[in-house]
N, C-alpha and C. Protein backbone atom coordinates (compact mmCIF):
# COMPACT_ATOMS: atom_id res chain seq x y z
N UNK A 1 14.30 -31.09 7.30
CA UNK A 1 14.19 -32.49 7.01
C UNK A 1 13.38 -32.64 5.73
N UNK A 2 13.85 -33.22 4.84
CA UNK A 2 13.13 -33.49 3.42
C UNK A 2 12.17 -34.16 3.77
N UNK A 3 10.80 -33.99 3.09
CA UNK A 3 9.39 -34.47 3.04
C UNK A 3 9.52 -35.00 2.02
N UNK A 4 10.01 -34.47 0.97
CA UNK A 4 9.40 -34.95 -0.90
C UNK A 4 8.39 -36.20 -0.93
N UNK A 5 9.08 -37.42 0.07
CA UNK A 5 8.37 -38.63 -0.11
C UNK A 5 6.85 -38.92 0.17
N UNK A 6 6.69 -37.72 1.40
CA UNK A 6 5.39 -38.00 1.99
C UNK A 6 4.87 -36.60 1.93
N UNK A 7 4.83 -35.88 0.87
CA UNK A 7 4.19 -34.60 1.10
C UNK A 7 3.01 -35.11 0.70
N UNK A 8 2.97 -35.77 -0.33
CA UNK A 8 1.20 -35.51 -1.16
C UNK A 8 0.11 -36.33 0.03
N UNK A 9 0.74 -37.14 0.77
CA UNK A 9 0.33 -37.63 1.99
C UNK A 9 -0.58 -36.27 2.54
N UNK A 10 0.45 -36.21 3.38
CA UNK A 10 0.76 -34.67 4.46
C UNK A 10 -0.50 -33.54 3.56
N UNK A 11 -0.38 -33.16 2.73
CA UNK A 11 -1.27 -32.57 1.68
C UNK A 11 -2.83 -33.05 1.93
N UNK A 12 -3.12 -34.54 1.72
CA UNK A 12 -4.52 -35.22 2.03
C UNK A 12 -4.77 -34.79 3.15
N UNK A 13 -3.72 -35.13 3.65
CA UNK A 13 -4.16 -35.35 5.51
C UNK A 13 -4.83 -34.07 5.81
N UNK A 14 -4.02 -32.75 5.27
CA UNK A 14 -3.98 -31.10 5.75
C UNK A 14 -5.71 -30.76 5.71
N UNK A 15 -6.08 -31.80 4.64
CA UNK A 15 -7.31 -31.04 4.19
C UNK A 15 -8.36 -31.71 4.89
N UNK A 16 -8.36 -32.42 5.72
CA UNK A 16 -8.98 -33.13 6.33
C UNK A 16 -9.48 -32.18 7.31
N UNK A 17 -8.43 -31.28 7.71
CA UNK A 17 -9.08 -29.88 8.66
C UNK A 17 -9.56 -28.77 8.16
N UNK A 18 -10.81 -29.45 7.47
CA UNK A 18 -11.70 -28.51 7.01
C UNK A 18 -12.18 -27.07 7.58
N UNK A 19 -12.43 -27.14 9.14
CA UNK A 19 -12.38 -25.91 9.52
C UNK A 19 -10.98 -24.90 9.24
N UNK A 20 -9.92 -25.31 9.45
CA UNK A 20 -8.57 -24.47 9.42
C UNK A 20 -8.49 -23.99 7.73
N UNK A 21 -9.02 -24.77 6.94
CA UNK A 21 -9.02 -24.51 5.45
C UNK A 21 -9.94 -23.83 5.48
N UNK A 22 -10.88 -23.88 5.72
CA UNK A 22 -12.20 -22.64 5.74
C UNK A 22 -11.59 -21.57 6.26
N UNK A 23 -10.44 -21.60 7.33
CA UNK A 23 -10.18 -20.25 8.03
C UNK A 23 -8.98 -19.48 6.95
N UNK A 24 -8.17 -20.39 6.28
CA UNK A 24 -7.35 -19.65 5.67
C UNK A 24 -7.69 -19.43 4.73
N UNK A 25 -8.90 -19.74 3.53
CA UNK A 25 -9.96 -19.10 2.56
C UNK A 25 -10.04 -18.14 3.31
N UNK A 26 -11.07 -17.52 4.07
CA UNK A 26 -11.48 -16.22 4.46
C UNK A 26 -10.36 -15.50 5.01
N UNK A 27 -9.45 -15.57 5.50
CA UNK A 27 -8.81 -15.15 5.64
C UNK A 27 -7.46 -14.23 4.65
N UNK A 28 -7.38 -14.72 3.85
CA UNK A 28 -6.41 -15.03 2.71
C UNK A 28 -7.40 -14.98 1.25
N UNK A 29 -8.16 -15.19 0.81
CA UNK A 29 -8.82 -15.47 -0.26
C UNK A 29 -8.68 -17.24 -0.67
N UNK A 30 -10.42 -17.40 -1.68
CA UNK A 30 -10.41 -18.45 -1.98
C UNK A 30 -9.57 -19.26 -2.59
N UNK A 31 -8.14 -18.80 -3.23
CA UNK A 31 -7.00 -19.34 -3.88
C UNK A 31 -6.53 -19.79 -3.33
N UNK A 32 -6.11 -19.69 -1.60
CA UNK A 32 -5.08 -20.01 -0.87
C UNK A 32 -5.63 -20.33 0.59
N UNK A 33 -5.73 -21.77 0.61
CA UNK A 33 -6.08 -22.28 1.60
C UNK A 33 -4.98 -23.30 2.09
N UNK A 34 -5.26 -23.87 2.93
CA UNK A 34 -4.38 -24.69 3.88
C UNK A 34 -3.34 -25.33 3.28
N UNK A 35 -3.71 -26.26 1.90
CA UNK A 35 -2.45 -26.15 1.19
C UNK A 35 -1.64 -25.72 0.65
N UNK A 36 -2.19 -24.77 -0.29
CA UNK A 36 -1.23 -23.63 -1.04
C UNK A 36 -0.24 -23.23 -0.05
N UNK A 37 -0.68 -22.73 0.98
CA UNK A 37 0.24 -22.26 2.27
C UNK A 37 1.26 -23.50 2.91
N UNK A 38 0.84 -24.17 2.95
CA UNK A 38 1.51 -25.70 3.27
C UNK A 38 2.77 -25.54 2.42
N UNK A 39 2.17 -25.99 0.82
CA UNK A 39 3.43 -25.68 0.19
C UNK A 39 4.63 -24.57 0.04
N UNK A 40 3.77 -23.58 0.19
CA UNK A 40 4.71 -22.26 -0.11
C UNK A 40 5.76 -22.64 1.22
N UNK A 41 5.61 -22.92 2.68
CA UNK A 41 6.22 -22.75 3.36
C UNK A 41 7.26 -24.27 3.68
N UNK A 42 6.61 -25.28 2.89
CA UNK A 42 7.23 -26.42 2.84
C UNK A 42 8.90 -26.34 1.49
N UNK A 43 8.02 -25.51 0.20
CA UNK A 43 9.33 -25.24 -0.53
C UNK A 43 10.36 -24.46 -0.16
N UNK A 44 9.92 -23.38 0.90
CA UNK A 44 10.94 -22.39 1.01
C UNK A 44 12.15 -23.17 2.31
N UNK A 45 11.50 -24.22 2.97
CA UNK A 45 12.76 -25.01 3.90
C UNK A 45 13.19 -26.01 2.80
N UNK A 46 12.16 -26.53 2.03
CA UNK A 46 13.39 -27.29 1.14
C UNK A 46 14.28 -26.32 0.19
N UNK A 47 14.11 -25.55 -0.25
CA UNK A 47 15.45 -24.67 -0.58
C UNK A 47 16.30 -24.54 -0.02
N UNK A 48 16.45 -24.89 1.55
CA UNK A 48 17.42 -24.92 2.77
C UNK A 48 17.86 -26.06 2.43
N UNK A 49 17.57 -26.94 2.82
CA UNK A 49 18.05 -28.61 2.20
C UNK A 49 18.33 -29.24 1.12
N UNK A 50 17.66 -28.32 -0.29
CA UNK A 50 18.05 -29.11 -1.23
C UNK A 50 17.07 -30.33 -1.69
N UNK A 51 16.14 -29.80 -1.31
CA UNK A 51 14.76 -30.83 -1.45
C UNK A 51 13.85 -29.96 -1.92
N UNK A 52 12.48 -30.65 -2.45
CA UNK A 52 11.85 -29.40 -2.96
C UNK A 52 10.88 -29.12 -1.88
N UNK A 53 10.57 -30.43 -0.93
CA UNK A 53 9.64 -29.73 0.20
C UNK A 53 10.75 -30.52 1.36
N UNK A 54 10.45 -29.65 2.45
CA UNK A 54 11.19 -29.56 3.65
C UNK A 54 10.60 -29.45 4.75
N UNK A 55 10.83 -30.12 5.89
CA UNK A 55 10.21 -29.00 7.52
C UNK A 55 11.44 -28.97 8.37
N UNK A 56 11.28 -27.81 8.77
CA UNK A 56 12.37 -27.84 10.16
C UNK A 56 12.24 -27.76 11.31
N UNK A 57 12.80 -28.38 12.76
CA UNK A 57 11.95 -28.49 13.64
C UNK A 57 13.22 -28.52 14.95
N UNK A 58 12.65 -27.94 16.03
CA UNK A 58 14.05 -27.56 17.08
C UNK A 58 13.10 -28.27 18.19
N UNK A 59 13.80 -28.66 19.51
CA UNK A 59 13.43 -29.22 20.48
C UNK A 59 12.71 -27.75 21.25
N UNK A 60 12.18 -28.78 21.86
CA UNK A 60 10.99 -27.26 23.18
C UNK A 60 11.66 -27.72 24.20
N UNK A 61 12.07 -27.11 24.46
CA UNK A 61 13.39 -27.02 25.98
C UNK A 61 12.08 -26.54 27.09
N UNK A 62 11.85 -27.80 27.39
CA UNK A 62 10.78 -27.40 28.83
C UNK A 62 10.60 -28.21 29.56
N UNK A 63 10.93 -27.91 30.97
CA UNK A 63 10.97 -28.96 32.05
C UNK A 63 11.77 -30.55 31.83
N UNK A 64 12.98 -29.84 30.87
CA UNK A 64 14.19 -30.57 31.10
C UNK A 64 13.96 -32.16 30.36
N UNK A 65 12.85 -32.16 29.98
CA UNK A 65 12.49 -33.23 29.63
C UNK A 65 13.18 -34.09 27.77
N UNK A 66 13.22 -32.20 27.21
CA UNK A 66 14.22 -32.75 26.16
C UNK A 66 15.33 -31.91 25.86
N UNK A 67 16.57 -33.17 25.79
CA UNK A 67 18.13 -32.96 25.80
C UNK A 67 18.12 -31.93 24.61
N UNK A 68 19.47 -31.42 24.86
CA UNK A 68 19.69 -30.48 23.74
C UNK A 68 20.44 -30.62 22.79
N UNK A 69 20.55 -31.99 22.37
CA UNK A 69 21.41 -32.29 21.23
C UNK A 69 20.78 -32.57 20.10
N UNK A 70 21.06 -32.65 19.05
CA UNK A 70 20.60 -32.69 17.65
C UNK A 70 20.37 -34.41 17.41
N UNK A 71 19.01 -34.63 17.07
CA UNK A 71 18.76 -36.22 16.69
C UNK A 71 18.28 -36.25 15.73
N UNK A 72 18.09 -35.29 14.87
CA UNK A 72 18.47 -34.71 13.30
C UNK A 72 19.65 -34.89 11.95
N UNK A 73 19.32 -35.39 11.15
CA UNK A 73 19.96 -35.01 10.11
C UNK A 73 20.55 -33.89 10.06
């Protein structure tokens, strides 16, 4: 599903979880924290779509609760 419109949103928001950004600094080095990673994995589904950022997302089939049809683009 194309983001383009609301990434830089999505981007603010990400960093708001300062601990998880602290974890992927140490983890990863100080270059690449919560966003950098955000993006890298947001461009590589919009290359699927044809967008430059993307997410893709499948139903959790558990306790029947959601159908298995596509309510997706």
């Amino acid at each position: 599903m194309d983001i383009d419109d609301v990434y830089e949103e999505k981007a603010k928001l990400a960093l708001m979880h300062k601990s998880q950004d602290d974890a992927f600094k140490a983890a990863f080095g100080d270059d690449y924290g919560l966003v950098p990673w955000m993006s890298d994995v947001s461009r590589s589904r919009g290359v699927q779509c044809a967008a430059k950022h993307a997410e893709a997302f499948r139903p959790l089939m558990t306790r029947g609760f959601v159908k298995g049809y596509s309510i997706l683009p």
